[in-house]
C-alpha atoms as a PDB file:
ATOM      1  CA  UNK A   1     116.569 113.229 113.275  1.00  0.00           C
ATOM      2  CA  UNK A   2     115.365 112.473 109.609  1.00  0.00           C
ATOM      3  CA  UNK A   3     112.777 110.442 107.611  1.00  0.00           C
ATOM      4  CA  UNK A   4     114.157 106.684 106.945  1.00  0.00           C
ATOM      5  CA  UNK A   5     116.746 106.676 103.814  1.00  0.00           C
ATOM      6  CA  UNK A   6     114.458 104.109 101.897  1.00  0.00           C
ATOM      7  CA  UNK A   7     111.537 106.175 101.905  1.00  0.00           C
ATOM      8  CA  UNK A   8     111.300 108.103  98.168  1.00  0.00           C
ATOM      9  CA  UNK A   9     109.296 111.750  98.745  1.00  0.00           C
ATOM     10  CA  UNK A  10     108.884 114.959  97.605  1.00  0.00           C
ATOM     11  CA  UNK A  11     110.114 117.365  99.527  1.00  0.00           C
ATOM     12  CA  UNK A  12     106.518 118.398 100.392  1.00  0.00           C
ATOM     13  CA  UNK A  13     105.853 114.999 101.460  1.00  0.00           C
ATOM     14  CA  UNK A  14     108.865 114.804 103.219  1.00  0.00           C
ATOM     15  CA  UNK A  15     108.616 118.409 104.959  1.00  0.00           C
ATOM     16  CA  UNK A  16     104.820 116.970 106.377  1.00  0.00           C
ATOM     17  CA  UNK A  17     105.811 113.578 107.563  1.00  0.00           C
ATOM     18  CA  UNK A  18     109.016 114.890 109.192  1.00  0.00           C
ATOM     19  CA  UNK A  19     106.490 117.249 111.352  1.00  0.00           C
ATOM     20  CA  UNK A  20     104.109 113.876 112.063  1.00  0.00           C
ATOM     21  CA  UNK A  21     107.492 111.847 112.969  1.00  0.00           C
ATOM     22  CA  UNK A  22     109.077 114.201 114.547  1.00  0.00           C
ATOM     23  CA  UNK A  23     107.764 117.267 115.712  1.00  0.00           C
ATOM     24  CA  UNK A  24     104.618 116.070 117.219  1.00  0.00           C
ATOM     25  CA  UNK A  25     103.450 113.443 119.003  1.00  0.00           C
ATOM     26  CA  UNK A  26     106.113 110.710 120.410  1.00  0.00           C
ATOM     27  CA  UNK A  27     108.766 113.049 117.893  1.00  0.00           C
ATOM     28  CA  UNK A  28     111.011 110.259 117.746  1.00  0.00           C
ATOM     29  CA  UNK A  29     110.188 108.194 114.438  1.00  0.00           C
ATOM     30  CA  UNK A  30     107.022 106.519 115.458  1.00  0.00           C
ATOM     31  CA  UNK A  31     103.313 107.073 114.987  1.00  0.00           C
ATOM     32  CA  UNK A  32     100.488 107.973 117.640  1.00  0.00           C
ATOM     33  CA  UNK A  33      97.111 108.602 115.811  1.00  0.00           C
ATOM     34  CA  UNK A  34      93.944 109.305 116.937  1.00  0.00           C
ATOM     35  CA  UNK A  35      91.048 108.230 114.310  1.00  0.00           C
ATOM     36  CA  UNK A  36      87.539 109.809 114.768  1.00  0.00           C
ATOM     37  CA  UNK A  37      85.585 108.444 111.763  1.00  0.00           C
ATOM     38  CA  UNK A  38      83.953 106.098 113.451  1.00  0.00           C
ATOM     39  CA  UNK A  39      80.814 108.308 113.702  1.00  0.00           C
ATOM     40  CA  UNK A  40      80.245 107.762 109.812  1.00  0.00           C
ATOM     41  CA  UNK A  41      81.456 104.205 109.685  1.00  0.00           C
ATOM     42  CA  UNK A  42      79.632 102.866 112.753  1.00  0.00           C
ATOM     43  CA  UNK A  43      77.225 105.601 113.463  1.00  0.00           C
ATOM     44  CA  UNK A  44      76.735 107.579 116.964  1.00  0.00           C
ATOM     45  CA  UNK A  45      76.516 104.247 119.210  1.00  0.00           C
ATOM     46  CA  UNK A  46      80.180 104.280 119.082  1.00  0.00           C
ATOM     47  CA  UNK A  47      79.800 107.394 121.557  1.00  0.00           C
ATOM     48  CA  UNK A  48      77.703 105.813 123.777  1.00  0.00           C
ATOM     49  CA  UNK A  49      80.090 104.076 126.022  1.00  0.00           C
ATOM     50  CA  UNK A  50      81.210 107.988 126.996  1.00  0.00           C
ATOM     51  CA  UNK A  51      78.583 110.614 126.290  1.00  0.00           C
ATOM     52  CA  UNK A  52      80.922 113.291 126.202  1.00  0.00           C
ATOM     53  CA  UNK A  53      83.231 112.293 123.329  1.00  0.00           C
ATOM     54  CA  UNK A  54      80.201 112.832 120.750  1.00  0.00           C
ATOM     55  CA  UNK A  55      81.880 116.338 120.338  1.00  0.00           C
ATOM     56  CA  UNK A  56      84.458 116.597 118.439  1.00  0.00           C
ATOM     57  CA  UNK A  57      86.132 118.789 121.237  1.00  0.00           C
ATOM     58  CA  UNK A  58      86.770 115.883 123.301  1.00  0.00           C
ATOM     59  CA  UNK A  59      88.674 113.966 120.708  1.00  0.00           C
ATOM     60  CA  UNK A  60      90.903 117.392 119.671  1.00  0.00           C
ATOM     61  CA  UNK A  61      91.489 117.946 123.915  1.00  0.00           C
ATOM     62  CA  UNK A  62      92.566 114.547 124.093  1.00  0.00           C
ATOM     63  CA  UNK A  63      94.929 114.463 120.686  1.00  0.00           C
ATOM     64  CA  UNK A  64      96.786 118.221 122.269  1.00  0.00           C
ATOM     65  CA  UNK A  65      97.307 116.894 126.107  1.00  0.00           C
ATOM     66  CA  UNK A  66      97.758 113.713 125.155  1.00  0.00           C
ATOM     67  CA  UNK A  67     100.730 114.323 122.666  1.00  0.00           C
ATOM     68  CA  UNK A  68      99.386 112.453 119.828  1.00  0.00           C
ATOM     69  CA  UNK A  69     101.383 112.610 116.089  1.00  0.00           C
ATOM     70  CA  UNK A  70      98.028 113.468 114.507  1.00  0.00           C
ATOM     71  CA  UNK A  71      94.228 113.407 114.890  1.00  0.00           C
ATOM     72  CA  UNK A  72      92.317 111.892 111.895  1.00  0.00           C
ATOM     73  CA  UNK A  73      89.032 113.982 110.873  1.00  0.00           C
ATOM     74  CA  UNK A  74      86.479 113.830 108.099  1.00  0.00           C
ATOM     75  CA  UNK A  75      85.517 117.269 106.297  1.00  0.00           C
ATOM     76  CA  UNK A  76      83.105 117.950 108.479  1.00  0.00           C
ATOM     77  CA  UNK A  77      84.577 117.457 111.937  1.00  0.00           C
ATOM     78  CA  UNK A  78      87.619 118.927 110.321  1.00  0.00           C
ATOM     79  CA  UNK A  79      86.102 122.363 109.418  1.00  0.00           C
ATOM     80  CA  UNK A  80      83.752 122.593 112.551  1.00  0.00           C
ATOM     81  CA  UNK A  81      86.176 122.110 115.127  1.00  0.00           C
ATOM     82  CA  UNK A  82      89.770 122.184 114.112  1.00  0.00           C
ATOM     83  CA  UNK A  83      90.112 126.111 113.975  1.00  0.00           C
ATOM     84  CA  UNK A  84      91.270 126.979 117.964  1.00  0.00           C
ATOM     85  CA  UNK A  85      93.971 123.561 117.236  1.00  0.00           C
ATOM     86  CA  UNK A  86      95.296 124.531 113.888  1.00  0.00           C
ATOM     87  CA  UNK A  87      99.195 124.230 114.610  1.00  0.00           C
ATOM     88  CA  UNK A  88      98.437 122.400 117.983  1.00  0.00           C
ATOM     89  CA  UNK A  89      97.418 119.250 116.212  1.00  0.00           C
ATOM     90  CA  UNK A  90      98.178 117.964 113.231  1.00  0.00           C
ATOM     91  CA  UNK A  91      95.319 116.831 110.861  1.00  0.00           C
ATOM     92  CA  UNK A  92      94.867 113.758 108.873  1.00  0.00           C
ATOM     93  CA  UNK A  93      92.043 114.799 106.622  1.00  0.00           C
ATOM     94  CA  UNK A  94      89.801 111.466 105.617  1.00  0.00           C
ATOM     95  CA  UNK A  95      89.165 112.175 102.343  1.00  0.00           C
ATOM     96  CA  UNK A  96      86.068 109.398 102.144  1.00  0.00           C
ATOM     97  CA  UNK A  97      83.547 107.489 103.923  1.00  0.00           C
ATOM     98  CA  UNK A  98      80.144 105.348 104.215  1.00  0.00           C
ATOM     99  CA  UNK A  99      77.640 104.263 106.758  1.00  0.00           C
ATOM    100  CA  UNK A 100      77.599 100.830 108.047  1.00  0.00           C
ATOM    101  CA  UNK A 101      74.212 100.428 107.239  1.00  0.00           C
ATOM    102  CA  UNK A 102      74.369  98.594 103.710  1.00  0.00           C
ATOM    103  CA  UNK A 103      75.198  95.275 103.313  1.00  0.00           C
ATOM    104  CA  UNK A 104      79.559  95.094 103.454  1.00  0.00           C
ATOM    105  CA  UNK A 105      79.325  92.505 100.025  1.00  0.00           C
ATOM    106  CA  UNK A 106      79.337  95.459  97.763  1.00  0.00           C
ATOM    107  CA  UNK A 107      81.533  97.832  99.638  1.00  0.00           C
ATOM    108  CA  UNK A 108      82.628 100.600  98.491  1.00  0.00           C
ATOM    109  CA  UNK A 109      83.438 103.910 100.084  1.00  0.00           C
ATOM    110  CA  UNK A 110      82.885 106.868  98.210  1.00  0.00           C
ATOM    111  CA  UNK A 111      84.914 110.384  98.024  1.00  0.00           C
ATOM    112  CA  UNK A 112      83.805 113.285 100.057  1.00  0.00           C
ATOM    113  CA  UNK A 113      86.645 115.410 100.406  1.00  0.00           C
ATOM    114  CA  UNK A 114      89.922 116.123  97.737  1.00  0.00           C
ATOM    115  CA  UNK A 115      93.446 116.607  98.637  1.00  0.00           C
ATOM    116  CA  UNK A 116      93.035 120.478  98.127  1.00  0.00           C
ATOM    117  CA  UNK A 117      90.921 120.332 101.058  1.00  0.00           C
ATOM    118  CA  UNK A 118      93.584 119.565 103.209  1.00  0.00           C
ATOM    119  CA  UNK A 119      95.929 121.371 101.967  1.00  0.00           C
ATOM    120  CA  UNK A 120      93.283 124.181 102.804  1.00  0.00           C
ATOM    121  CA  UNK A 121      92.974 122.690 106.223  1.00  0.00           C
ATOM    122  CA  UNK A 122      96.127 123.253 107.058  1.00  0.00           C
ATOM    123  CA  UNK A 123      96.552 119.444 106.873  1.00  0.00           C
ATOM    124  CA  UNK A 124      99.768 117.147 107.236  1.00  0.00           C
ATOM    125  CA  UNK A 125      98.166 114.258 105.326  1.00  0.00           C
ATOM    126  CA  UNK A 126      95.399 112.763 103.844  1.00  0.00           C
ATOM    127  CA  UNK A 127      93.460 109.221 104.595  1.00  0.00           C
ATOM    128  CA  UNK A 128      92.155 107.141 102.177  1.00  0.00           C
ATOM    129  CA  UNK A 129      89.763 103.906 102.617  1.00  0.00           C
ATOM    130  CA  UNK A 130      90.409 101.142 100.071  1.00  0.00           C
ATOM    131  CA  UNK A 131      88.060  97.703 100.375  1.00  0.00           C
ATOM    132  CA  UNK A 132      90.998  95.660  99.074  1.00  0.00           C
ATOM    133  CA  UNK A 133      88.191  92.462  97.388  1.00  0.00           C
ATOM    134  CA  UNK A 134      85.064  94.260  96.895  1.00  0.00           C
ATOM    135  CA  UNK A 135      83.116  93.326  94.140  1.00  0.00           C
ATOM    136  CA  UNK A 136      83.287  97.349  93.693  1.00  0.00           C
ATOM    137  CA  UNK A 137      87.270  97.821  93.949  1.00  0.00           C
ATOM    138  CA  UNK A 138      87.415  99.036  90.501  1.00  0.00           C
ATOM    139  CA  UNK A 139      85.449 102.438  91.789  1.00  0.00           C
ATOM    140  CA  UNK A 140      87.278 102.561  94.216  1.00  0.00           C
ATOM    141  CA  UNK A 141      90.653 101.894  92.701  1.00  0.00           C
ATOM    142  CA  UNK A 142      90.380 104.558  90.138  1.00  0.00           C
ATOM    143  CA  UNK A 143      88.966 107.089  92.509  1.00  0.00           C
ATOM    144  CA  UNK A 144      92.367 106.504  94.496  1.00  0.00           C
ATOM    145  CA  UNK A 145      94.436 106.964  91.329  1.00  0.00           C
ATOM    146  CA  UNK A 146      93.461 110.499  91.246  1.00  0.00           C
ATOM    147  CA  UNK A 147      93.872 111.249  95.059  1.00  0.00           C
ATOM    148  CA  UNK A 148      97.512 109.559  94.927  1.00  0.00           C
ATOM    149  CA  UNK A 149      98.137 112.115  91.633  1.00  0.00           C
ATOM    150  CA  UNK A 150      96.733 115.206  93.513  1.00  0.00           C
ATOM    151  CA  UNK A 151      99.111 113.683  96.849  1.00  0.00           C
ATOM    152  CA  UNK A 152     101.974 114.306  94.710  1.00  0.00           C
ATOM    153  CA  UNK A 153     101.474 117.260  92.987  1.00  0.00           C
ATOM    154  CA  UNK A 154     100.922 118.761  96.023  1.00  0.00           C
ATOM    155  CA  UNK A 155     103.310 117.319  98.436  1.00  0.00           C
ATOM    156  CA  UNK A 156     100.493 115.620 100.749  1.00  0.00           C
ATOM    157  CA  UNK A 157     101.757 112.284 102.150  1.00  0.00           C
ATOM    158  CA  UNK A 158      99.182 109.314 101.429  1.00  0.00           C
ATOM    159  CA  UNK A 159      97.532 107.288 104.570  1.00  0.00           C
ATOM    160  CA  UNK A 160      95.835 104.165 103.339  1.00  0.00           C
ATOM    161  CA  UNK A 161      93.504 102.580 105.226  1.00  0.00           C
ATOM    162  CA  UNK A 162      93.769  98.857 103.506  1.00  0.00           C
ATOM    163  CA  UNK A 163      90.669  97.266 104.617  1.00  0.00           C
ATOM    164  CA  UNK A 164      89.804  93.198 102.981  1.00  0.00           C
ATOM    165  CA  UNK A 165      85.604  93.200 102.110  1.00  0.00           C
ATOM    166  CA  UNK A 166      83.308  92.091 100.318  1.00  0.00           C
ATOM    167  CA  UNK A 167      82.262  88.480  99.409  1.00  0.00           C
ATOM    168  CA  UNK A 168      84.411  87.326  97.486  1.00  0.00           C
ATOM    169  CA  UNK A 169      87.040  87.900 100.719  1.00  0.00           C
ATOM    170  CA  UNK A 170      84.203  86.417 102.953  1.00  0.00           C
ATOM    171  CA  UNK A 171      84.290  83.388 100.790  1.00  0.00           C
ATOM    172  CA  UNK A 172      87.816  83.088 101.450  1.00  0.00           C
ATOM    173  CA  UNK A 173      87.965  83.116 104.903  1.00  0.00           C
ATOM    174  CA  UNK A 174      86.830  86.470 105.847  1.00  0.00           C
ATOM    175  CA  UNK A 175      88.568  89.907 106.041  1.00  0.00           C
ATOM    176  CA  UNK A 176      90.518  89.323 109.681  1.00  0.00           C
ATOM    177  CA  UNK A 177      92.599  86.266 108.354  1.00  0.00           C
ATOM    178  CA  UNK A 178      96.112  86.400 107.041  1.00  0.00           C
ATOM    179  CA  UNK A 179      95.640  86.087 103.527  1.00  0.00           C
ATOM    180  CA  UNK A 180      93.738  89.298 103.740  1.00  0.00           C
ATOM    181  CA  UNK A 181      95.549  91.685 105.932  1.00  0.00           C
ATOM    182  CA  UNK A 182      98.449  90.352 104.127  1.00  0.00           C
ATOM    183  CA  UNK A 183      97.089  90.785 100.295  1.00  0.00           C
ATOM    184  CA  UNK A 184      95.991  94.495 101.678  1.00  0.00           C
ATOM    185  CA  UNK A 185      99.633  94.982 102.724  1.00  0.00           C
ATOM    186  CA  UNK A 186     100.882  94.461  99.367  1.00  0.00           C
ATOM    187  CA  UNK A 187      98.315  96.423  97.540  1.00  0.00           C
ATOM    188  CA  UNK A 188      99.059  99.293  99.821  1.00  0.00           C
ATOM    189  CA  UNK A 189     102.890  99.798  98.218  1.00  0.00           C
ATOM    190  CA  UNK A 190     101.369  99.203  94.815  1.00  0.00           C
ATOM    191  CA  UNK A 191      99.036 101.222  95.273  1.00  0.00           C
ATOM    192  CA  UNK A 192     101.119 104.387  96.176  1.00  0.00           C
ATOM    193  CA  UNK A 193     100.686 104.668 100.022  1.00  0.00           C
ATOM    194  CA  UNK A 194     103.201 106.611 102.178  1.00  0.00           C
ATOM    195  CA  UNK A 195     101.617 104.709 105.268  1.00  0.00           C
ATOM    196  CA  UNK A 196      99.198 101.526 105.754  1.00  0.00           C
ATOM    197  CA  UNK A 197      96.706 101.234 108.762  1.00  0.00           C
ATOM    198  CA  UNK A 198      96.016  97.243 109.033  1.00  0.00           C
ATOM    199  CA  UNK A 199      94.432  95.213 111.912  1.00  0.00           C
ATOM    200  CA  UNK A 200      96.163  92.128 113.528  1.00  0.00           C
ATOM    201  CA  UNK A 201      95.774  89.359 111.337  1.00  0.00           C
ATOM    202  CA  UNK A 202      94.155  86.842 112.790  1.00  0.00           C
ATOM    203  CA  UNK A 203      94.959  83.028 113.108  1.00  0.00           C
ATOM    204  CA  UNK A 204      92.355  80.425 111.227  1.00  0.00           C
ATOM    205  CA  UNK A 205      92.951  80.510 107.615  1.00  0.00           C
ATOM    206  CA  UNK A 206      91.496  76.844 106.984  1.00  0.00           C
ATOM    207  CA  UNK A 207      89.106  78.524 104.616  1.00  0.00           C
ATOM    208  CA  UNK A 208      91.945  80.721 103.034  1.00  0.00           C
ATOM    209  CA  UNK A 209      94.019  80.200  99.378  1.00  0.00           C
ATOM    210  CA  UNK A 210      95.859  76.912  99.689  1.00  0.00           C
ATOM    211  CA  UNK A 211      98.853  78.736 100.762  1.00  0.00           C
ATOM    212  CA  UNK A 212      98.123  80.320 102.988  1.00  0.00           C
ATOM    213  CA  UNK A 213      96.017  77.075 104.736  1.00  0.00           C
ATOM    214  CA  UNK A 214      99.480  75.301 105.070  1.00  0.00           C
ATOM    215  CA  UNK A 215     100.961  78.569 106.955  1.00  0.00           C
ATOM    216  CA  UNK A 216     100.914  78.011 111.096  1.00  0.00           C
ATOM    217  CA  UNK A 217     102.535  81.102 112.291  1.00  0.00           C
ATOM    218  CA  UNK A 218     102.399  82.611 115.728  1.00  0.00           C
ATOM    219  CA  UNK A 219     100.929  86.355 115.714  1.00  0.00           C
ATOM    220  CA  UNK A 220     104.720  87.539 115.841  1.00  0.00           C
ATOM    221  CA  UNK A 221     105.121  85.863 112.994  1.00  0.00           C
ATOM    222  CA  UNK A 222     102.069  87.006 111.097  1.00  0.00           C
ATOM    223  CA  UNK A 223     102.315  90.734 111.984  1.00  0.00           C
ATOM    224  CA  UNK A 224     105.676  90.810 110.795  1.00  0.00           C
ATOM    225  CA  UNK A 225     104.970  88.738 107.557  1.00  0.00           C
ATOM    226  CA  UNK A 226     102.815  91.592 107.056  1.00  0.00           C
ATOM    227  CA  UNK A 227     104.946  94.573 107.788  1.00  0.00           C
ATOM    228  CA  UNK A 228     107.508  92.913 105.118  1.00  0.00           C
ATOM    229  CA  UNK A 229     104.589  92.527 102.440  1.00  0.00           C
ATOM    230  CA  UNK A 230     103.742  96.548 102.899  1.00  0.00           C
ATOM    231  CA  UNK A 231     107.904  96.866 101.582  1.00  0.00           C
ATOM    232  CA  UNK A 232     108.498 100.489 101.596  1.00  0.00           C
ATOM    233  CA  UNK A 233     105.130 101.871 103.148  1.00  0.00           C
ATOM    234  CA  UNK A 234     105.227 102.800 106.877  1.00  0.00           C
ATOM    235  CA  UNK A 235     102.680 100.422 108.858  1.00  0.00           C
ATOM    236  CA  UNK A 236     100.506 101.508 111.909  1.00  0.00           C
ATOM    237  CA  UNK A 237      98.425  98.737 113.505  1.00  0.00           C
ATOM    238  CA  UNK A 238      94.456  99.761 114.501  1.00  0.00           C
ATOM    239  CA  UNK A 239      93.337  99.110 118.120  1.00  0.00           C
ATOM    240  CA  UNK A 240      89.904  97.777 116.606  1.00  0.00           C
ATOM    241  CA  UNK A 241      87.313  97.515 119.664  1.00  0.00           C
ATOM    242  CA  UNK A 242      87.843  98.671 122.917  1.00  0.00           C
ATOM    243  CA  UNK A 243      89.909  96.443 124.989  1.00  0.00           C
ATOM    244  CA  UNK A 244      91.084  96.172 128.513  1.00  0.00           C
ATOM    245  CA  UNK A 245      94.422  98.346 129.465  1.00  0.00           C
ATOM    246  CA  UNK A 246      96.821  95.483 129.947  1.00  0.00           C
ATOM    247  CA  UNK A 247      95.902  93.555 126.444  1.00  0.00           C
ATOM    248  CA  UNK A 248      96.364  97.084 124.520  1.00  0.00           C
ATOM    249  CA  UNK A 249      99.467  97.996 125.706  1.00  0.00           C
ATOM    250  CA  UNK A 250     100.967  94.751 125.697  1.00  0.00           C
ATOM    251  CA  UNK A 251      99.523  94.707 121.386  1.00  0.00           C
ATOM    252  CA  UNK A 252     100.894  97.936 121.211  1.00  0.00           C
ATOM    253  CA  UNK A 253     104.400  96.786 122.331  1.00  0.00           C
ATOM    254  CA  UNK A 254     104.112  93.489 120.538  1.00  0.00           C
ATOM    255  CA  UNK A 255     103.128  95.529 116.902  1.00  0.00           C
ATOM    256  CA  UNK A 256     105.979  97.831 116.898  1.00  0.00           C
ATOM    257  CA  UNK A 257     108.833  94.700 117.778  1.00  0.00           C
ATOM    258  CA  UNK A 258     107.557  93.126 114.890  1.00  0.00           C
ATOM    259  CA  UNK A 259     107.962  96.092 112.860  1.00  0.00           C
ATOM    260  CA  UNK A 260     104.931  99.011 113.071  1.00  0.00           C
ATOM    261  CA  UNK A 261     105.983 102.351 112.481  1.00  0.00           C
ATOM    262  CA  UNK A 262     103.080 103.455 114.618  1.00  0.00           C
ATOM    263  CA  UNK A 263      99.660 102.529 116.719  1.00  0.00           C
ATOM    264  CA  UNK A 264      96.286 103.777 115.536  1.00  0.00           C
ATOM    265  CA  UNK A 265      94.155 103.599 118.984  1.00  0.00           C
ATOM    266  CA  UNK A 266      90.780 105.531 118.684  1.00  0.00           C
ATOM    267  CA  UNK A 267      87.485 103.735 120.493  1.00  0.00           C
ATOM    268  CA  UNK A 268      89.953 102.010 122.956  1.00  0.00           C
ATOM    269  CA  UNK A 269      91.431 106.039 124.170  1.00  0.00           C
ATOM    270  CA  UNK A 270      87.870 108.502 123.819  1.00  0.00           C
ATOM    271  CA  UNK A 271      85.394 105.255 124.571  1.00  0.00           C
ATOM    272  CA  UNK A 272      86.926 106.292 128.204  1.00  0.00           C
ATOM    273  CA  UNK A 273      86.713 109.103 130.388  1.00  0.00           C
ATOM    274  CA  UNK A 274      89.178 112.054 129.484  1.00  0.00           C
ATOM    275  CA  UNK A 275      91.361 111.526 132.754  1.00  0.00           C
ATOM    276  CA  UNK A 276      91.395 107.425 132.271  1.00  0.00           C
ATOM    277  CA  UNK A 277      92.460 107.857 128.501  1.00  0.00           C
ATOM    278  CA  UNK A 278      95.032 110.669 129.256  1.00  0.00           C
ATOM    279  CA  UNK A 279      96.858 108.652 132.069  1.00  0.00           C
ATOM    280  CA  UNK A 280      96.639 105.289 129.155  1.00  0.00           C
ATOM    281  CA  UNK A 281      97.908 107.693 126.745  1.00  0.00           C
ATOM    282  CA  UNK A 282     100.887 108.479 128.593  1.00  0.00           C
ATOM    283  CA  UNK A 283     101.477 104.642 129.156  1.00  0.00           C
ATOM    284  CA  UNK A 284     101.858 104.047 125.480  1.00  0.00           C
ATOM    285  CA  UNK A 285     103.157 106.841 124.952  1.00  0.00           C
ATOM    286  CA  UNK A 286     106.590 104.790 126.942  1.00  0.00           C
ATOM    287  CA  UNK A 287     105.928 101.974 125.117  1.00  0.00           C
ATOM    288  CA  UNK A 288     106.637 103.871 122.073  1.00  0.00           C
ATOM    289  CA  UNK A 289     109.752 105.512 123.652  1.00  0.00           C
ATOM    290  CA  UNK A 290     110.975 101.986 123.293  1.00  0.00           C
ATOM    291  CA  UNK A 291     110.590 102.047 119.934  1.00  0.00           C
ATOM    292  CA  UNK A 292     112.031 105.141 118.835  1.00  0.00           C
ATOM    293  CA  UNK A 293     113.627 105.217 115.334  1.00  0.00           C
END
């Protein structure tokens, strides 16, 4: 088993996504993450649905018997809880973060962590937040320049989350349509990522760029115009919101034909009871077995 051919890494890099790829999780090529930074982004109503997964112990349980690739943390959650599943689970250490309580027209998510931190933490990579449109991408930008530099000096493979905001991509049909998840794909390779988290683009784009207007593409079509626009990065599609089992796993089967290297399912796995998510978990999990690289 090895990394794909096209994929240009240090041997640091390489060594850490080999171990996410293959010796963890699915450990045949594809992707099973576990995100849990939703209590910063969305704030602690996100754990209301299921009481028990406001600790962080929940989440780790769930990434170790359920076999996932990798469990994403910020600093915090990583240094408070990680230390019984060092080795057990690999970390993706979320380097920054913001509240949803401003306004999303100036987003901009600001640096709480560095890349030294995770390698530290004993981590495998390191996720980044980019608001691919906001009036504020120019912070934001140049704050990534220097995580991607530290990534390579140090061997530390690069997870972009490449989000559309702000209102200038409001004003241009919002940050679900095509044009968006689609301009975030490219800026993800140019921008240095190893791997891109993106959502399903979504199908109106009568307020989009005129090119994009004159597009009518089935989501098949759309989620692999998107995989071909992130070139050379590794894509995982987000589960978003919680959703019932037979939509997910028929998404999650859908995103990696059209090209995913991986699923990103957080709210719709520890929004449920430990035994429910385990047993959907394990359902994926053969979905992915499909899929193996």
């Amino acid at each position: 088993m090895s990394l794909p051919a096209h994929l240009s890494l240090s041997h640091g890099k390489r060594a850490r996504l080999w171990r996410l790829l293959h010796g963890h999780g699915p450990a045949n090529g594809t992707l099973l993450v576990l995100p849990l930074d939703q209590g910063i982004e969305h704030g602690p109503s996100d754990f209301l649905p299921n009481p028990e997964a406001v600790d962080t112990t929940f989440q780790l349980r769930l990434a170790q018997e359920g076999r996932y690739s990798a469990i994403a943390l910020t600093i915090g959650l990583a240094e408070k809880y990680m230390g019984e599943y060092c080795g057990r689970v690999p970390l993706v250490l979320k380097l920054n973060g913001k509240t949803n309580i401003p306004a999303d027209d100036d987003a901009v998510s600001p640096l709480m962590a560095s890349v030294k931190d995770a390698v530290r933490l004993g981590a495998d990579a390191v996720g980044y937040t980019l608001y691919v449109g906001s009036p504020r991408q120019d912070a934001e930008i140049s704050q990534l320049g220097r995580v991607r530099q530290d990534c390579e000096r140090l061997g530390m493979p690069l997870f972009l989350w490449s989000y559309p905001r702000g209102r200038a991509i409001e004003a241009k049909g919002g940050k679900g349509t095509l044009f968006a998840i689609d301009y975030a794909a490219r800026v993800a390779e140019e921008m240095g990522a190893d791997v891109v988290k993106l959502h399903e683009p979504q199908e109106d784009n009568e307020r989009c760029p005129e090119a994009y207007r004159k597009l009518k593409e089935d989501l098949p079509a759309r989620l692999r115009r998107v995989v071909r626009s992130a070139g050379r990065c590794l894509v995982i599609f987000s589960g978003g919101v919680k959703e019932d089992e037979e939509t997910l796993l028929r998404k999650a089967d859908l995103y990696m034909e059209c090209g995913a290297a991986g699923l990103v399912f957080g709210r719709n796995m520890w929004q449920r009871s430990l035994p429910d998510a385990l047993a959907l978990t394990a359902k994926v999990h053969r979905v992915l077995e499909r899929h193996g690289r």
